[in-house]
Protein backbone atom coordinates (compact mmCIF):
# COMPACT_ATOMS: atom_id res chain seq x y z
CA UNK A 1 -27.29 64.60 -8.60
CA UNK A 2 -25.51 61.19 -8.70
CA UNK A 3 -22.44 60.97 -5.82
CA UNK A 4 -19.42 58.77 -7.58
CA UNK A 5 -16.19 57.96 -5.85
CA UNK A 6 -13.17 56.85 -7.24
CA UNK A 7 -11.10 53.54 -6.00
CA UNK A 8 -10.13 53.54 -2.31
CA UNK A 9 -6.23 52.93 -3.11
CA UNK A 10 -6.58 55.96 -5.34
CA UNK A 11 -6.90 58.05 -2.26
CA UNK A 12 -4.75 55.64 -0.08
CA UNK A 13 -1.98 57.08 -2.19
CA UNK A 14 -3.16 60.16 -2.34
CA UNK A 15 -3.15 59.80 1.60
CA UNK A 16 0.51 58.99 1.72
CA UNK A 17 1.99 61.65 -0.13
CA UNK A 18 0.09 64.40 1.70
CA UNK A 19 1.01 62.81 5.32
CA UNK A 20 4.95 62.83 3.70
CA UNK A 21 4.20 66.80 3.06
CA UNK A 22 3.02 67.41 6.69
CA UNK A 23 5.58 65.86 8.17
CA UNK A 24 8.33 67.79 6.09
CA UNK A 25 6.41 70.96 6.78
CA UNK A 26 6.15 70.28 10.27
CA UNK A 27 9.79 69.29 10.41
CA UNK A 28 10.62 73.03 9.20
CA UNK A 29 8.53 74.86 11.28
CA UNK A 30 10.47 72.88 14.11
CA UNK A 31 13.61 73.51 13.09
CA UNK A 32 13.02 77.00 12.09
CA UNK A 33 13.05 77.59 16.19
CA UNK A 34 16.17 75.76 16.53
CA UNK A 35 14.69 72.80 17.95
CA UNK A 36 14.14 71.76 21.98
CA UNK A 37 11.24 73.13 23.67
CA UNK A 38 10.96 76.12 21.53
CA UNK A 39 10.82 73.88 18.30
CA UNK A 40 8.21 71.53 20.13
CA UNK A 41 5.71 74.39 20.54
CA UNK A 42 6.91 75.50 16.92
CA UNK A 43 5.24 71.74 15.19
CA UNK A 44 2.52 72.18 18.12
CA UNK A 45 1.64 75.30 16.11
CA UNK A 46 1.78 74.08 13.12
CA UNK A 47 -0.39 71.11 14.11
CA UNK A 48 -3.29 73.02 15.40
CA UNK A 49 -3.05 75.43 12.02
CA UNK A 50 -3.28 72.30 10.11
CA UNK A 51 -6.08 70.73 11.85
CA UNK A 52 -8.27 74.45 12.19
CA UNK A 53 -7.52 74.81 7.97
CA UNK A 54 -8.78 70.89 7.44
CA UNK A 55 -11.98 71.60 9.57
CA UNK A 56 -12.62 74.70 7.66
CA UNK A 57 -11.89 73.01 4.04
CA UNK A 58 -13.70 70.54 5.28
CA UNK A 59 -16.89 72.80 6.19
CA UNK A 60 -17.08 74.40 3.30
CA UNK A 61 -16.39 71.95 0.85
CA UNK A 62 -19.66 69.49 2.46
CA UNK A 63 -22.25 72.87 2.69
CA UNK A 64 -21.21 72.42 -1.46
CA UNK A 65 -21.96 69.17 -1.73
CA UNK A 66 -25.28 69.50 0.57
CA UNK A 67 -26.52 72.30 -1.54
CA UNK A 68 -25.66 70.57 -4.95
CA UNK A 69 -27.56 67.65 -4.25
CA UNK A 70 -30.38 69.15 -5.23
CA UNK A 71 -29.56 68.66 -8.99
CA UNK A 72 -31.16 66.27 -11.18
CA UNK A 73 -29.49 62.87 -11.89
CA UNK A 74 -28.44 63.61 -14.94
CA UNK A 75 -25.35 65.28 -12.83
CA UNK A 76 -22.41 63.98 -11.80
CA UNK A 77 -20.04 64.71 -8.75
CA UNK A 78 -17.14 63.86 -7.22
CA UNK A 79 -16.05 64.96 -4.12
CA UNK A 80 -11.95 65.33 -3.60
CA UNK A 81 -11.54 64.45 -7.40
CA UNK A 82 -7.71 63.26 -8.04
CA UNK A 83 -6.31 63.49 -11.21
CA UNK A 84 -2.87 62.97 -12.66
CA UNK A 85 -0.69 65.80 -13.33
CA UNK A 86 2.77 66.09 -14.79
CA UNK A 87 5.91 64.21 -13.45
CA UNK A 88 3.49 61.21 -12.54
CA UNK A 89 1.81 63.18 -10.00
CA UNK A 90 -1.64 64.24 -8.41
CA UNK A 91 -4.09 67.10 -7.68
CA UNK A 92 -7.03 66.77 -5.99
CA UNK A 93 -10.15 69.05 -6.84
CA UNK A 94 -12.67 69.92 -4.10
CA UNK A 95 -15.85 69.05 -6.62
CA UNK A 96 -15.46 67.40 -9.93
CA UNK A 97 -19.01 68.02 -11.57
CA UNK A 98 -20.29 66.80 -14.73
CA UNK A 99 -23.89 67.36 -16.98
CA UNK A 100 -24.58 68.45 -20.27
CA UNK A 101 -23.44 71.73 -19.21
CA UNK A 102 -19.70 70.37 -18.77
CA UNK A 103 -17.43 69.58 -16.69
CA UNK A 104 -16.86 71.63 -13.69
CA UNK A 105 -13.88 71.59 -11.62
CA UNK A 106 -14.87 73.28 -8.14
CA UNK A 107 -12.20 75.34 -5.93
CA UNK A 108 -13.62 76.44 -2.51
CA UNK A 109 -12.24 78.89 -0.48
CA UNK A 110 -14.08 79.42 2.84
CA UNK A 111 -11.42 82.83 3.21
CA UNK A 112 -13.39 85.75 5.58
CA UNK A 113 -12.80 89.36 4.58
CA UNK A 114 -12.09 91.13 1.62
CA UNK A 115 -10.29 89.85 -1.49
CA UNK A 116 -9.32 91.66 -4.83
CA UNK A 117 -7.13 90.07 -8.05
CA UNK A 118 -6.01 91.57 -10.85
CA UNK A 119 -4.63 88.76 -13.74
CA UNK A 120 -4.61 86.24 -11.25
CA UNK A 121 -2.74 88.12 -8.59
CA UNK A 122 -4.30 88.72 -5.24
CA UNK A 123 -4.95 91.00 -2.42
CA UNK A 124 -6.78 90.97 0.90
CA UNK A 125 -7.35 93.99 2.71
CA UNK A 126 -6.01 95.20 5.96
CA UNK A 127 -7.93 97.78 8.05
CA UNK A 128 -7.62 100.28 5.15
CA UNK A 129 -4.88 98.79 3.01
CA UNK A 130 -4.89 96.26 0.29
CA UNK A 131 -1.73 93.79 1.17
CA UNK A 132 -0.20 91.04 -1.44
CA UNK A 133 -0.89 87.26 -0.53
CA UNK A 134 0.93 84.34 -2.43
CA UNK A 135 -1.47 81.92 -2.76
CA UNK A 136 -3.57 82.37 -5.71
CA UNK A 137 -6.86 80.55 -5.94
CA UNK A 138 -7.39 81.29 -9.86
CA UNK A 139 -3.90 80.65 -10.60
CA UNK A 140 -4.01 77.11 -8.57
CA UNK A 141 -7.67 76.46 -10.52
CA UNK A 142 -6.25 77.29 -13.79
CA UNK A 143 -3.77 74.33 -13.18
CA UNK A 144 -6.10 72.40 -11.97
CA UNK A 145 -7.86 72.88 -15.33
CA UNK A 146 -4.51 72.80 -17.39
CA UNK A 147 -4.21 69.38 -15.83
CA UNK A 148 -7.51 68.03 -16.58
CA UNK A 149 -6.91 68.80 -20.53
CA UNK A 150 -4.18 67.17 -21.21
CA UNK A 151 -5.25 64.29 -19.08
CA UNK A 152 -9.08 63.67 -20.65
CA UNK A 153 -8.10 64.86 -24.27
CA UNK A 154 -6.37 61.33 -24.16
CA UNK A 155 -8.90 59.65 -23.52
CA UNK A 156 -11.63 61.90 -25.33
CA UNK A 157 -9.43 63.30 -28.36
CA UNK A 158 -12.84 65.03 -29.72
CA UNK A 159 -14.04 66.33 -26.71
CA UNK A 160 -14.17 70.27 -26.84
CA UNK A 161 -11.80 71.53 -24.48
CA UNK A 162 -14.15 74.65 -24.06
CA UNK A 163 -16.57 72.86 -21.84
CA UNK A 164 -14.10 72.31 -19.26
CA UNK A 165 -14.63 75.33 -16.43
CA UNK A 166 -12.87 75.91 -13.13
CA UNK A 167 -14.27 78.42 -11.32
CA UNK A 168 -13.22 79.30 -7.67
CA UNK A 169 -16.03 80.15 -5.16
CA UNK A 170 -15.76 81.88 -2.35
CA UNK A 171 -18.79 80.59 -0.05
CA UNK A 172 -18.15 83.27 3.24
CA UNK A 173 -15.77 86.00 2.26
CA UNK A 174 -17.51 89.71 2.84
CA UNK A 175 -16.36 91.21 -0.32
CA UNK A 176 -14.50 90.12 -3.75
CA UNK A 177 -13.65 92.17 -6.45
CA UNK A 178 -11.62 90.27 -9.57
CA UNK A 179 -10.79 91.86 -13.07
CA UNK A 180 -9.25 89.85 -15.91
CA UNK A 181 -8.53 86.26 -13.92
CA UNK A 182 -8.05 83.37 -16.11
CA UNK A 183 -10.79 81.20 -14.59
CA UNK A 184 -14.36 82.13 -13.18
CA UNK A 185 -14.44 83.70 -9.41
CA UNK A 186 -18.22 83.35 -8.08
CA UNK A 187 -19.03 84.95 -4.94
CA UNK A 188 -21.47 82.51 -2.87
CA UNK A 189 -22.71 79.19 -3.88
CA UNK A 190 -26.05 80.58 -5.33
CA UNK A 191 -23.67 81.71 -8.07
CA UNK A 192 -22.04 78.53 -8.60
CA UNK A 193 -25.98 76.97 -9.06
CA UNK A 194 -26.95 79.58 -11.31
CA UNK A 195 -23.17 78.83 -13.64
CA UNK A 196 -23.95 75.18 -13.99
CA UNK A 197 -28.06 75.69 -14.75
CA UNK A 198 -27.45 78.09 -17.25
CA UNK A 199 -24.34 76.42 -19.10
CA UNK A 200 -25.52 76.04 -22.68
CA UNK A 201 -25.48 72.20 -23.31
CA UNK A 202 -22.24 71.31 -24.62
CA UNK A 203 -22.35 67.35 -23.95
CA UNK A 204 -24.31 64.66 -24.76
CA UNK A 205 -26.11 62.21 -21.78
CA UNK A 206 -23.77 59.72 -23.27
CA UNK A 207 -20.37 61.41 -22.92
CA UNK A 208 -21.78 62.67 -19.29
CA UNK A 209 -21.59 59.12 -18.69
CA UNK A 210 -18.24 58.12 -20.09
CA UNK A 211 -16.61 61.07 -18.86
CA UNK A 212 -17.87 59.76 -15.53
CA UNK A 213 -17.03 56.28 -15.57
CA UNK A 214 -13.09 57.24 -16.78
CA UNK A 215 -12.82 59.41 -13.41
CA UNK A 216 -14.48 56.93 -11.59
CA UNK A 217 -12.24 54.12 -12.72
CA UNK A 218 -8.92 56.06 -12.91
CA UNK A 219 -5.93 54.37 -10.62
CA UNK A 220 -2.40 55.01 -10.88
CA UNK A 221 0.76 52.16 -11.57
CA UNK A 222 1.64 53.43 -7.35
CA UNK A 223 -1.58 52.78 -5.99
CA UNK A 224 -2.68 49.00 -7.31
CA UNK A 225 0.67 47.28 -8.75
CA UNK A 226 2.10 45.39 -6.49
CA UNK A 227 5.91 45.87 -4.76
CA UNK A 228 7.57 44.54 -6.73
CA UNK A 229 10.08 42.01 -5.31
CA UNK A 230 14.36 42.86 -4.86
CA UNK A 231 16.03 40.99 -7.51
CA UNK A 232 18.74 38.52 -6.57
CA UNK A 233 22.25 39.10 -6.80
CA UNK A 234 23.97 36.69 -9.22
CA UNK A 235 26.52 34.58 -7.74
CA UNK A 236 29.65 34.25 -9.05
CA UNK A 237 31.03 31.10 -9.03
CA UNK A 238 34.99 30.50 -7.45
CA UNK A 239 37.47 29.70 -10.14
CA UNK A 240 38.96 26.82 -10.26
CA UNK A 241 42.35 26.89 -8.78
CA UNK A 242 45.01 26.55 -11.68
């Protein structure tokens, strides 16, 4: 499998808005303890959370990458894929895979325990209850795929839409149990492998390639045009005195 990348000031914006979002969060968790010591051990919290959830991501997301490598070249991958979303924005997807199989946009979770979902809403279990989380790893890989349409059909107007997949994978959790989601749940990586091997072939070498090159080359206006410079003031002239 080929590894592409897209342009470095791609992420460098991608960078900035994310560090802006930390900083607010932290901000809240701070001032959620009123501040002073108490709200200095509050963003101390929050900053080891944020670091043990990156190294995690982080963990999973490369065993992925390690494993897929294996694939032949005529695959495509890219790791922490950004694409543009509504509102001028981004999302970033963990793996971005093309072949003639389609195009594959990866969401790993590296969650432990026990997970069920029912149309995209989710549970974990407790001891011997089921309790209700808010985060919703089909529901944020169906937007992730939402996003991708409207963005590549612009670009690809006779592309069909139906080889565009975004399954979730869970790569540690003990158990997971999911009836009617909108997108694929795998459990384990060996079940990602055996979704893209067995994809009926629904591109052509050719649009592998183009579909490729137009993630590779994508940029946003923010990330390459330059600042632009303050316009000056007009000056009025003095009247002449009567």
């Amino acid at each position: 499998m080929r590894i592409l990348q897209q342009p470095p000031a791609l992420r460098e914006a991608w960078s900035k808005r994310i560090d802006k979002k930390i900083s607010e969060n932290r901000q809240a968790a701070q001032e959620s303890l009123g501040g002073g010591f108490f709200g200095a051990l509050g963003g101390l919290a929050f900053d080891i959370n944020q670091v043990s959830n990156q190294f995690k991501g982080n963990i999973g997301e490369g065993v992925v990458s390690l494993l897929l490598k294996f694939l032949p070249d005529t695959w495509v991958m890219f790791n922490n894929a950004l694409i543009p979303t509504t509102n001028a924005g981004l999302t970033e997807i963990d793996h971005l895979i093309i072949g003639e199989g389609g195009v594959f946009l990866v969401e790993v979770k590296t969650w432990k325990g026990s997970y069920s979902a029912y149309k995209d809403t989710w549970k974990r279990r407790d001891g011997s209850n089921w309790v209700a989380i808010d985060s919703s790893p089909s529901s944020q890989s169906a937007y992730h795929q939402k996003m991708f349409k409207q963005w590549i059909v612009k670009r690809f107007p006779n592309l069909d839409l139906d080889s565009i997949t975004a399954p979730v994978v869970f790569t540690v959790a003990n158990w997971i149990g999911t009836t009617d989601c909108s997108v694929p749940v795998l459990h384990g990586i060996q079940a990602l492998l055996q979704l893209l091997v067995n994809s009926p072939k629904r591109l052509t070498s050719t649009q592998v390639n183009e579909i490729a090159e137009f993630i590779e080359d994508y940029t946003t206006t923010a990330s390459t045009a330059p600042t632009p410079k303050p316009v000056p003031k007009p000056i009025i002239k003095p009247k002449s005195p009567s």
